[in-house]
N, C-alpha and C. Protein backbone atom coordinates (compact mmCIF):
# COMPACT_ATOMS: atom_id res chain seq x y z
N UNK A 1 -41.21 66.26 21.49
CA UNK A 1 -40.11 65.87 22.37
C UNK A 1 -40.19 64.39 22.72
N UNK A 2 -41.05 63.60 22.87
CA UNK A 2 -41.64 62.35 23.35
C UNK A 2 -41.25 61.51 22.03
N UNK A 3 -41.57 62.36 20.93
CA UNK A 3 -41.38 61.13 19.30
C UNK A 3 -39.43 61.52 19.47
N UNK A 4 -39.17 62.19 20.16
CA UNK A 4 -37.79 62.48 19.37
C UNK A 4 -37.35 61.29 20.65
N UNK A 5 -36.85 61.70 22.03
CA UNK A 5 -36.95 60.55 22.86
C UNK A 5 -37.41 59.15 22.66
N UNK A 6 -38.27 59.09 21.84
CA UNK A 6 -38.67 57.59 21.59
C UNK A 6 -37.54 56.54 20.44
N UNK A 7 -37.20 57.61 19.65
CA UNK A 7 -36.21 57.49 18.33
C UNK A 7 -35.18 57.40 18.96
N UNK A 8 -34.43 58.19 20.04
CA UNK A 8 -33.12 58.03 20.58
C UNK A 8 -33.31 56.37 21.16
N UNK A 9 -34.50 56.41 21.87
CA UNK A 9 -34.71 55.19 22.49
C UNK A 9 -34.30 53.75 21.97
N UNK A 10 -34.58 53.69 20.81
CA UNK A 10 -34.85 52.66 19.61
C UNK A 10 -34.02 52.27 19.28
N UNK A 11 -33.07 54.02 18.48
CA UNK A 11 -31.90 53.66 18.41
C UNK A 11 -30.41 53.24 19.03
N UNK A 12 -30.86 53.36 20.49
CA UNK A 12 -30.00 53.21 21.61
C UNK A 12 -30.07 51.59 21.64
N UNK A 13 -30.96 51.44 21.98
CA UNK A 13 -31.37 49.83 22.08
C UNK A 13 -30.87 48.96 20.73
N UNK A 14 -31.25 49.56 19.66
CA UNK A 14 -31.19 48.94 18.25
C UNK A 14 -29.28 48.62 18.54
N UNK A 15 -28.51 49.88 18.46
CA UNK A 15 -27.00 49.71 18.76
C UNK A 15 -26.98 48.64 19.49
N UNK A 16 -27.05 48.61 20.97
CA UNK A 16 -26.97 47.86 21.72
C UNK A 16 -26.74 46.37 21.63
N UNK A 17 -28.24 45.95 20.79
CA UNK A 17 -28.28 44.32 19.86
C UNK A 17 -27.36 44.00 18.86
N UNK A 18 -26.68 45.33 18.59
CA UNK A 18 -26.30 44.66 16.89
C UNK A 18 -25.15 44.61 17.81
N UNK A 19 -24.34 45.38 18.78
CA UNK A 19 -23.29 44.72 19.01
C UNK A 19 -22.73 43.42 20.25
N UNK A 20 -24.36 43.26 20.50
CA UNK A 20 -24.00 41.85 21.33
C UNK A 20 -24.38 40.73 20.48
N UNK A 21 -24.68 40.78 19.39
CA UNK A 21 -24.52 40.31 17.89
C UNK A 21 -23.48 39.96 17.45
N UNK A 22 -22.58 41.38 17.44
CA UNK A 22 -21.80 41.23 16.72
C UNK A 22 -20.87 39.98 17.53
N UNK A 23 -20.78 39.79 18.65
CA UNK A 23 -19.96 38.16 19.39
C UNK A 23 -19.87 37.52 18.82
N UNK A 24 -21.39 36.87 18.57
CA UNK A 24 -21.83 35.70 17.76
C UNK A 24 -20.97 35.42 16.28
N UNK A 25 -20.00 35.32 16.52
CA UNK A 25 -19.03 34.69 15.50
C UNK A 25 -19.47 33.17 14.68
N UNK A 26 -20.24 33.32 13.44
CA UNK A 26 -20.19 31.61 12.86
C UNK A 26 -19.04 31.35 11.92
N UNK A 27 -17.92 32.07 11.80
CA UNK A 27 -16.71 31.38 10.84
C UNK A 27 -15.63 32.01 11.36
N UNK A 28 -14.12 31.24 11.18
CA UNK A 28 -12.95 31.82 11.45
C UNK A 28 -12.80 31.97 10.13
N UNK A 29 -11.52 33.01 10.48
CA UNK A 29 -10.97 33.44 8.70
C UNK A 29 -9.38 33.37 9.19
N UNK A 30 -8.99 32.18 8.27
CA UNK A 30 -7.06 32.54 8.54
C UNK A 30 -6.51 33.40 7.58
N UNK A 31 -6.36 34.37 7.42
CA UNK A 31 -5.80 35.18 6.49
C UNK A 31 -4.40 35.88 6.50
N UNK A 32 -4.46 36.85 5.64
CA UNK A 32 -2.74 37.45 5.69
C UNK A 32 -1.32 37.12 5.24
N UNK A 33 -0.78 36.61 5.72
CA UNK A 33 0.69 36.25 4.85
C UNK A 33 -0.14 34.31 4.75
N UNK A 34 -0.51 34.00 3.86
CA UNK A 34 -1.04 32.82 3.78
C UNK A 34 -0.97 32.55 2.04
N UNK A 35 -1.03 31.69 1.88
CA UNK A 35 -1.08 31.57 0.13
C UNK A 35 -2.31 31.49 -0.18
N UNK A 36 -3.24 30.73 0.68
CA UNK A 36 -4.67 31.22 0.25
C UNK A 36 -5.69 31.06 1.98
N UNK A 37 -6.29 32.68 1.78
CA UNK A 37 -7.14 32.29 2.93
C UNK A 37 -8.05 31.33 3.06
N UNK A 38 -8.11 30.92 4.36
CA UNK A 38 -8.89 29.56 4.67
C UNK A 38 -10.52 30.23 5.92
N UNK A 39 -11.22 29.82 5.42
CA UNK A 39 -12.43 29.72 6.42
C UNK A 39 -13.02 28.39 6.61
N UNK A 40 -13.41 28.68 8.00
CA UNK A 40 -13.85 27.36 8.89
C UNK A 40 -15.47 27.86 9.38
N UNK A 41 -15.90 27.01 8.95
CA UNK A 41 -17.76 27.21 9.30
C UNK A 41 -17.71 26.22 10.97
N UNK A 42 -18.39 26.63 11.68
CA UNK A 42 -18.49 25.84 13.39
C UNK A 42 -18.63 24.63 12.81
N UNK A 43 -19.32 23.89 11.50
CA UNK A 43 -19.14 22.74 11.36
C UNK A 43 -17.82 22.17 10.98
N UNK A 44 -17.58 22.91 10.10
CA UNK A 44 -15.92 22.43 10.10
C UNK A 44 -15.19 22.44 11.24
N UNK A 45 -15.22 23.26 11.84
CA UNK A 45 -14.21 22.90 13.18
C UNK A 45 -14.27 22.10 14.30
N UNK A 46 -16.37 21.54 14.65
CA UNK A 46 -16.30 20.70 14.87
C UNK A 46 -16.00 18.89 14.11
N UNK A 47 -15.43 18.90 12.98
CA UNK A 47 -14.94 17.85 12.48
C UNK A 47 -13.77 17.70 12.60
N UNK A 48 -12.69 18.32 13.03
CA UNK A 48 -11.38 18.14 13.45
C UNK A 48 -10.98 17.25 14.95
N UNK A 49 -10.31 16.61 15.17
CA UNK A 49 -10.34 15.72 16.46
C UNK A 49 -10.42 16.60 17.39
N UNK A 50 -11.11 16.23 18.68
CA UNK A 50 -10.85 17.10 19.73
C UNK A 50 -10.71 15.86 21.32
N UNK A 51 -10.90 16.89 21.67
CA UNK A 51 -9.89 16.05 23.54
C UNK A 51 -11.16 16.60 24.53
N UNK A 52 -11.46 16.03 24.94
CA UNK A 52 -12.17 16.80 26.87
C UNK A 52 -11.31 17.28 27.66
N UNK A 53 -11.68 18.47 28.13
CA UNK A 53 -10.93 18.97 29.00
C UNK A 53 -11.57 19.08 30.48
N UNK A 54 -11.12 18.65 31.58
CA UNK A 54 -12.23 18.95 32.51
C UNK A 54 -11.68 20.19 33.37
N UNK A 55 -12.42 20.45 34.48
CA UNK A 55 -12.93 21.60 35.13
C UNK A 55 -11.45 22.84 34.92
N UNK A 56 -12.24 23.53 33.44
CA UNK A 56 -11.50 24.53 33.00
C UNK A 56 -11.93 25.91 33.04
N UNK A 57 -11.25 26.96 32.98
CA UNK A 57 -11.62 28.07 33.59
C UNK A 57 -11.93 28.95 31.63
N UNK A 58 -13.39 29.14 31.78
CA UNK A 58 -13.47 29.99 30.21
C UNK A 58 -13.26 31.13 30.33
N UNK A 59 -13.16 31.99 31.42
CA UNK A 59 -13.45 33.19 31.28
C UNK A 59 -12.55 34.08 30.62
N UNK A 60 -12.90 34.86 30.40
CA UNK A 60 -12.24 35.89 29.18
C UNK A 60 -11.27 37.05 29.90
N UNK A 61 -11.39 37.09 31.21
CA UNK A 61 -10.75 38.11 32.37
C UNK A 61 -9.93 37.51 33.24
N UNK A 62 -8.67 37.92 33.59
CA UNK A 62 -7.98 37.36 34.59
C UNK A 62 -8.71 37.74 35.96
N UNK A 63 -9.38 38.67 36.14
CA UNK A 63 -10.17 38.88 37.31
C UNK A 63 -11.46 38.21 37.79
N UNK A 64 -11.86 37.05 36.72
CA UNK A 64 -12.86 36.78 36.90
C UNK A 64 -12.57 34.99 36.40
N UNK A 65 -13.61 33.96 37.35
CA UNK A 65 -13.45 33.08 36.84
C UNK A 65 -15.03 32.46 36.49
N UNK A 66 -14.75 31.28 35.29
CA UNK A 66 -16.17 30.78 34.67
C UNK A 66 -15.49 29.31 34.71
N UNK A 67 -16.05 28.71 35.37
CA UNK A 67 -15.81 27.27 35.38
C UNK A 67 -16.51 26.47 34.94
N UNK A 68 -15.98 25.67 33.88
CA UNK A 68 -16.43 24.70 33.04
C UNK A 68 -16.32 23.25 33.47
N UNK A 69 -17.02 21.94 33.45
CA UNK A 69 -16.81 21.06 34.08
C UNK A 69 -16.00 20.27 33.28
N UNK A 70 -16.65 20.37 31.51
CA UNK A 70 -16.16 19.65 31.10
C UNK A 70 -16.33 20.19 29.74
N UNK A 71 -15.10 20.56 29.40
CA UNK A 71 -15.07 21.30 27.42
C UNK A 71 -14.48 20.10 26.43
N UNK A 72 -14.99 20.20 25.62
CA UNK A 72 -14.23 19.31 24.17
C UNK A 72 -13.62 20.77 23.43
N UNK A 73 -12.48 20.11 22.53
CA UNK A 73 -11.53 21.32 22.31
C UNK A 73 -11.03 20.78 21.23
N UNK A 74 -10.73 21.41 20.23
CA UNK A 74 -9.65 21.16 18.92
C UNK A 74 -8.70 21.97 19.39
N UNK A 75 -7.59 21.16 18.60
CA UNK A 75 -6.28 21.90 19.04
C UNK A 75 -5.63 23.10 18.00
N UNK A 76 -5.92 24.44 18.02
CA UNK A 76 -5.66 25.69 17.08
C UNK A 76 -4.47 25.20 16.48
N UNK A 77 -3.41 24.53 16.56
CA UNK A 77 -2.42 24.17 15.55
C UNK A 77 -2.69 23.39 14.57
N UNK A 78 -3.66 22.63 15.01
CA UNK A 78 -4.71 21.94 13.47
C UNK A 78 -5.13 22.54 12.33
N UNK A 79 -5.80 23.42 13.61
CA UNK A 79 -6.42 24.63 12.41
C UNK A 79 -5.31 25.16 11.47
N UNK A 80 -3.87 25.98 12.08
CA UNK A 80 -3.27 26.66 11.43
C UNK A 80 -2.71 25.96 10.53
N UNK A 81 -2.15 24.36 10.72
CA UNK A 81 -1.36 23.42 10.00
C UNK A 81 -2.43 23.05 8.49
N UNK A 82 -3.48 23.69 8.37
CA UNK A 82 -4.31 23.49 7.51
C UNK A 82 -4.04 24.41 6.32
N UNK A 83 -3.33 25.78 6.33
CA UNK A 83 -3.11 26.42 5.63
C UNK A 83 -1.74 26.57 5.16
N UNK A 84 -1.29 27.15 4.21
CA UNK A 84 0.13 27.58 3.86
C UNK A 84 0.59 29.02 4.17
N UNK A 85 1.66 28.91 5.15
CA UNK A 85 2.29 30.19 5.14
C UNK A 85 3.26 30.97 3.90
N UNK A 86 3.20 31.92 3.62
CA UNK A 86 3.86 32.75 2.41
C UNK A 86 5.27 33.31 3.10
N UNK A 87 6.27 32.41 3.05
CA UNK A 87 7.52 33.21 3.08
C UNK A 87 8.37 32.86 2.17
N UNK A 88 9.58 33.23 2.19
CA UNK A 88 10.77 33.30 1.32
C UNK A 88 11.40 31.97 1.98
N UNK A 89 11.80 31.63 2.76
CA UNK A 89 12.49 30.41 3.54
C UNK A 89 12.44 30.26 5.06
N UNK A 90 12.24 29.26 5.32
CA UNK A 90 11.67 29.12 6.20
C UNK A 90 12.28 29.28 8.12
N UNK A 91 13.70 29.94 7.66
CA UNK A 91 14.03 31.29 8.95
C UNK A 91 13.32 32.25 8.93
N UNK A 92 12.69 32.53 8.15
CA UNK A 92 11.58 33.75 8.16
C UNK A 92 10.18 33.72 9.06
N UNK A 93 9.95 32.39 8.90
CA UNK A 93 8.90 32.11 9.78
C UNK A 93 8.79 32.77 11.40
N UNK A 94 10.26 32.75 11.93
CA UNK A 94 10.45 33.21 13.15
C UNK A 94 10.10 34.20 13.62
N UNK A 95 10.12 34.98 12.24
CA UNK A 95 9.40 36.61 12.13
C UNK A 95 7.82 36.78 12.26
N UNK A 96 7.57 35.53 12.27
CA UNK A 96 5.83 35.47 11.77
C UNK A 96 5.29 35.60 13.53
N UNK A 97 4.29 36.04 13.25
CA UNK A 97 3.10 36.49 14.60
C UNK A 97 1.18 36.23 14.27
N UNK A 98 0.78 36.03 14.93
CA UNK A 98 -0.74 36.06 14.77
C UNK A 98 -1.21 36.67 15.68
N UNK A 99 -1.97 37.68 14.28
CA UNK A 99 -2.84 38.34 15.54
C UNK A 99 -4.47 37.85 15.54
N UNK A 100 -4.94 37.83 16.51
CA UNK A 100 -6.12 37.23 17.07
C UNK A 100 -7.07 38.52 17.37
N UNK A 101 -8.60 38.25 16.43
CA UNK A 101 -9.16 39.32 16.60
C UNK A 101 -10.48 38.48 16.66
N UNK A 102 -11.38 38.94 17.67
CA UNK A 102 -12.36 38.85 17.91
C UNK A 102 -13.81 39.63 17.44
N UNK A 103 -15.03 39.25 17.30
CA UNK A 103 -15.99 39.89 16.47
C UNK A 103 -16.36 41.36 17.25
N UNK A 104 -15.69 41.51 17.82
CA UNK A 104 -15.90 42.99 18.58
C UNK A 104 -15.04 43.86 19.03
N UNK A 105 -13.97 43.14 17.64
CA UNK A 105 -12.33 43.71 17.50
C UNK A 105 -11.88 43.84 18.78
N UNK A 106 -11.66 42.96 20.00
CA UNK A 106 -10.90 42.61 20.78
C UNK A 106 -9.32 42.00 19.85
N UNK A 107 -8.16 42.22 20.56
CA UNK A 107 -7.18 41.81 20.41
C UNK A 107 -5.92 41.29 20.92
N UNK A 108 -5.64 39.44 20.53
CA UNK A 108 -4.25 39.24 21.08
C UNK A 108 -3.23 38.95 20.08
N UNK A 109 -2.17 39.00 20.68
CA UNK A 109 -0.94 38.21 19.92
C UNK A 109 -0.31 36.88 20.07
N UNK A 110 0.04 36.13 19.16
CA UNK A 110 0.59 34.90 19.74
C UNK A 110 1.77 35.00 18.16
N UNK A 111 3.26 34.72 18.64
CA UNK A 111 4.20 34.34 17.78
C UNK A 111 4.03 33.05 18.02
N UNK A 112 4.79 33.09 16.14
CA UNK A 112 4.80 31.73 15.25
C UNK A 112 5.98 30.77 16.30
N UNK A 113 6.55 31.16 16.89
CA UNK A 113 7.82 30.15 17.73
C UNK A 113 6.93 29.85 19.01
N UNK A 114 6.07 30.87 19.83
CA UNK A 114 5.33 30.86 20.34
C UNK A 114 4.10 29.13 20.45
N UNK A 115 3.84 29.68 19.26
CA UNK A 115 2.84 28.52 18.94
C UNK A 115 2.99 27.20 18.66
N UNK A 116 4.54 26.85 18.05
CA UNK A 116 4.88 25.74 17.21
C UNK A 116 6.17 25.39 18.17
N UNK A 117 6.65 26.69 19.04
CA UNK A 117 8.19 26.00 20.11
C UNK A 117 8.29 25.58 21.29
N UNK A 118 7.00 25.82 21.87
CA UNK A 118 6.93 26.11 23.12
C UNK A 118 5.40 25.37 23.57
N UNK A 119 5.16 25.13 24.92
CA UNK A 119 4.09 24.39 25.61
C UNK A 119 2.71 24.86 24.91
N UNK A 120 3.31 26.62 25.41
CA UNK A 120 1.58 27.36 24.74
C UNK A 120 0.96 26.57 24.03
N UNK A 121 1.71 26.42 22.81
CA UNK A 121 0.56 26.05 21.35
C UNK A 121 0.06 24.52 21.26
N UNK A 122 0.57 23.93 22.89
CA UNK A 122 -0.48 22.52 22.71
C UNK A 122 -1.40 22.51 23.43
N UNK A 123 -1.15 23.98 24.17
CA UNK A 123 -2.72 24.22 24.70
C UNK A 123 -3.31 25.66 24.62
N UNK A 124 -3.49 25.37 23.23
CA UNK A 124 -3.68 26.51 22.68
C UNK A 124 -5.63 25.69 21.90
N UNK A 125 -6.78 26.00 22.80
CA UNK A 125 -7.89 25.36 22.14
C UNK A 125 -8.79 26.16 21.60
N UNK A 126 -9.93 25.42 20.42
CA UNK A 126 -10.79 25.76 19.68
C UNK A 126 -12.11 25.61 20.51
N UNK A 127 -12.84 25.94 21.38
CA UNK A 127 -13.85 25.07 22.53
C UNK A 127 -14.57 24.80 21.37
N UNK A 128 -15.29 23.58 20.96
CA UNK A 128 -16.24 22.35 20.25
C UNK A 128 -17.86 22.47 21.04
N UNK A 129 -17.25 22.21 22.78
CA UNK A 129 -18.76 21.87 23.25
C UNK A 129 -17.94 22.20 24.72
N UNK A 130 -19.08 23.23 25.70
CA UNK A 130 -19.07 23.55 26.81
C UNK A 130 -19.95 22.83 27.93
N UNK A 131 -19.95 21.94 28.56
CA UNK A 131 -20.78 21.24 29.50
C UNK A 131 -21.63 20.66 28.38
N UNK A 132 -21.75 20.08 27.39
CA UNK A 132 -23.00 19.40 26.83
C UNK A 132 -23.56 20.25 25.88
N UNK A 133 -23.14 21.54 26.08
CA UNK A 133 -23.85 22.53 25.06
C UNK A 133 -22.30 23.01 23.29
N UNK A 134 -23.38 22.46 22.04
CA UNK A 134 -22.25 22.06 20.96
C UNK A 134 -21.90 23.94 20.95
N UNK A 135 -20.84 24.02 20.21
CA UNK A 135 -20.31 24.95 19.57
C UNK A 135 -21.58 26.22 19.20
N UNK A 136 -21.99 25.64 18.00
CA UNK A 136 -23.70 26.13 17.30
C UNK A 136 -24.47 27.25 18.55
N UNK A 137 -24.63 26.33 19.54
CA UNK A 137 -25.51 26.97 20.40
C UNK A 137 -25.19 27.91 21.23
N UNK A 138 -24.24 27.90 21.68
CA UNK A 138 -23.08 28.86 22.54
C UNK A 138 -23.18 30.46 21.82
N UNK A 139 -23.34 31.25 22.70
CA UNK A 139 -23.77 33.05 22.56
C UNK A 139 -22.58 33.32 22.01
N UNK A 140 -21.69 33.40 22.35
CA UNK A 140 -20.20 33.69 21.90
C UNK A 140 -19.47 32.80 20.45
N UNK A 141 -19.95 31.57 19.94
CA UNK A 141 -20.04 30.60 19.43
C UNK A 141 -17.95 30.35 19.38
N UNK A 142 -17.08 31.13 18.65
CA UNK A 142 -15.87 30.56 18.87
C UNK A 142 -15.46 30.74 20.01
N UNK A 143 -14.85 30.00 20.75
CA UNK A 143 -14.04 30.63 22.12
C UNK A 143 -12.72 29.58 21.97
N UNK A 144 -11.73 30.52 22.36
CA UNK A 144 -10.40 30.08 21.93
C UNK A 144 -9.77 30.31 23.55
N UNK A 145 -9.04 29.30 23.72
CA UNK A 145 -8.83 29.34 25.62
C UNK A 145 -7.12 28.84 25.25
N UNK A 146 -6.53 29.65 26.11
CA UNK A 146 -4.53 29.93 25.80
C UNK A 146 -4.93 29.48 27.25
N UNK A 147 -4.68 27.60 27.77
CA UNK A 147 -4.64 27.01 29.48
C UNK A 147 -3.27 27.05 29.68
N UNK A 148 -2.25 27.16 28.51
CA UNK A 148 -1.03 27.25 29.68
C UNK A 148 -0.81 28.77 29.94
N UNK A 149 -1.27 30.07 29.67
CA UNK A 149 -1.26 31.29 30.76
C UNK A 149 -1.30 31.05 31.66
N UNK A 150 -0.32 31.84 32.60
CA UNK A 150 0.10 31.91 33.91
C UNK A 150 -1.27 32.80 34.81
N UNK A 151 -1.43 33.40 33.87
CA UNK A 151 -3.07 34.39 34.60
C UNK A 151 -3.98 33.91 33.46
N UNK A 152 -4.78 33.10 34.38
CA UNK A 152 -6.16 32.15 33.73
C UNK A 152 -7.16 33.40 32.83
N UNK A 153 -7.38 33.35 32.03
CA UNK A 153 -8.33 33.87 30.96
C UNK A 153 -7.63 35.13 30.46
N UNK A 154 -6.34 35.37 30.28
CA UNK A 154 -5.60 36.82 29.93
C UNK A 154 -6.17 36.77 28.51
N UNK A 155 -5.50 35.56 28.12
CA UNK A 155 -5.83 35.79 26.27
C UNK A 155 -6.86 34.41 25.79
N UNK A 156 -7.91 34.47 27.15
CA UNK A 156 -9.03 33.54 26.18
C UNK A 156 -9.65 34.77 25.21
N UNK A 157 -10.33 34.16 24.34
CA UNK A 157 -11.34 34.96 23.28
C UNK A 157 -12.53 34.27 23.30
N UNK A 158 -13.85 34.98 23.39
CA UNK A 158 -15.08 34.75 22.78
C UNK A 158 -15.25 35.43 22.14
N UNK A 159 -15.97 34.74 20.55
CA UNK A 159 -16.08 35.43 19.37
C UNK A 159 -15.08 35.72 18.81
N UNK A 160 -14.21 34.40 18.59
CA UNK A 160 -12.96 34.35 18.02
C UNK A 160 -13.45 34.58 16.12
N UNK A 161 -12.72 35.43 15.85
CA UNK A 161 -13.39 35.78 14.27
C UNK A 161 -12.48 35.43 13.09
N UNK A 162 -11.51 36.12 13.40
CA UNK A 162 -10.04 36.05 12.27
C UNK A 162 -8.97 35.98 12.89
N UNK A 163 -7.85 35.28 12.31
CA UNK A 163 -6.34 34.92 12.36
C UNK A 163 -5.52 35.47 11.23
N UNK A 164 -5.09 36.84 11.44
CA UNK A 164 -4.29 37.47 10.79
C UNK A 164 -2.49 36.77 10.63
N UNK A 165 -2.45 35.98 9.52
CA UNK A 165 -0.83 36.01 9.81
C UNK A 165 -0.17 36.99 9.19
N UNK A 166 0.66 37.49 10.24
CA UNK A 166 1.87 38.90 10.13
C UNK A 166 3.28 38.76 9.94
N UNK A 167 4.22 39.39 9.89
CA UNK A 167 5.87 39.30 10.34
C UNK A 167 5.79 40.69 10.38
N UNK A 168 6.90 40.43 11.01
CA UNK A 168 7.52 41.86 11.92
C UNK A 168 8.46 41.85 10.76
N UNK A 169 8.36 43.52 10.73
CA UNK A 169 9.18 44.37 9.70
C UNK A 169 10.44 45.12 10.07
């Protein structure tokens, strides 16, 4: 009874690690209606320009706040403007959506008019470096922060993983 308890034990714990693991995101993947998927290694994304942002709120919960003093940030329309979208002409695009999935299959949405028409998508960031600490080192390693939400951290992500592009059918 003690060896069998010990095995549940192990394996309880063992689960446990692999999925606060699984956060630890080291690449985005833009995929889906794209002409060719694109991946970004944390070094690549810290080579894209980025901005300081000061005392910004990371947290991932509208109920909860994490205050940052001072983030460096790429701007996610960089990222996306890096790839080719696959449509027929380009009213179609309007149809297009991204969905945002995180390494522990968390999920948001953001439309393509969304991103490219409107305030959202210029503050729509890649976090680079949190108080002094780079990308690399960070537990969560991608974190993607949506600052113009009206409720602070609704659709941040840690362990930002893949960018599915979609259209609505």
């Amino acid at each position: 009874m003690q060896k069998l308890f010990f095995v549940l034990t192990i394996l309880l714990v063992g689960n446990t690690l692999a999925q606060t693991k699984q956060l630890a995101s080291d690449q985005l993947i833009i995929g889906g209606k794209v002409k060719q998927e694109r991946k970004f290694s944390l070094d690549d994304i810290s080579k894209y320009p980025s901005i300081q942002l000061n005392d910004v709120n990371t947290s991932c919960s509208p109920r909860k706040t994490e205050k940052a003093k001072s983030v460096k940030a790429v701007l996610l329309k960089n990222l996306l403007d890096s790839v080719k979208f696959s449509y027929d002409n380009s009213r179609s695009l309007g149809q297009f959506y991204f969905l945002f999935i995180s390494s522990d299959d968390y999920r948001t949405v953001f439309s393509f008019n969304e991103i490219y028409n409107t305030e959202t998508g210029n503050q729509l960031w890649i976090v680079t470096e949190i108080d002094g600490i780079p990308l690399k080192d960070m537990e969560n390693r991608i974190l993607m922060l949506s600052a113009a939400d009206i409720k602070g951290g609704s659709r941040n992500m840690k362990g930002l993983s893949r960018i599915e592009v979609r259209s609505a059918e």
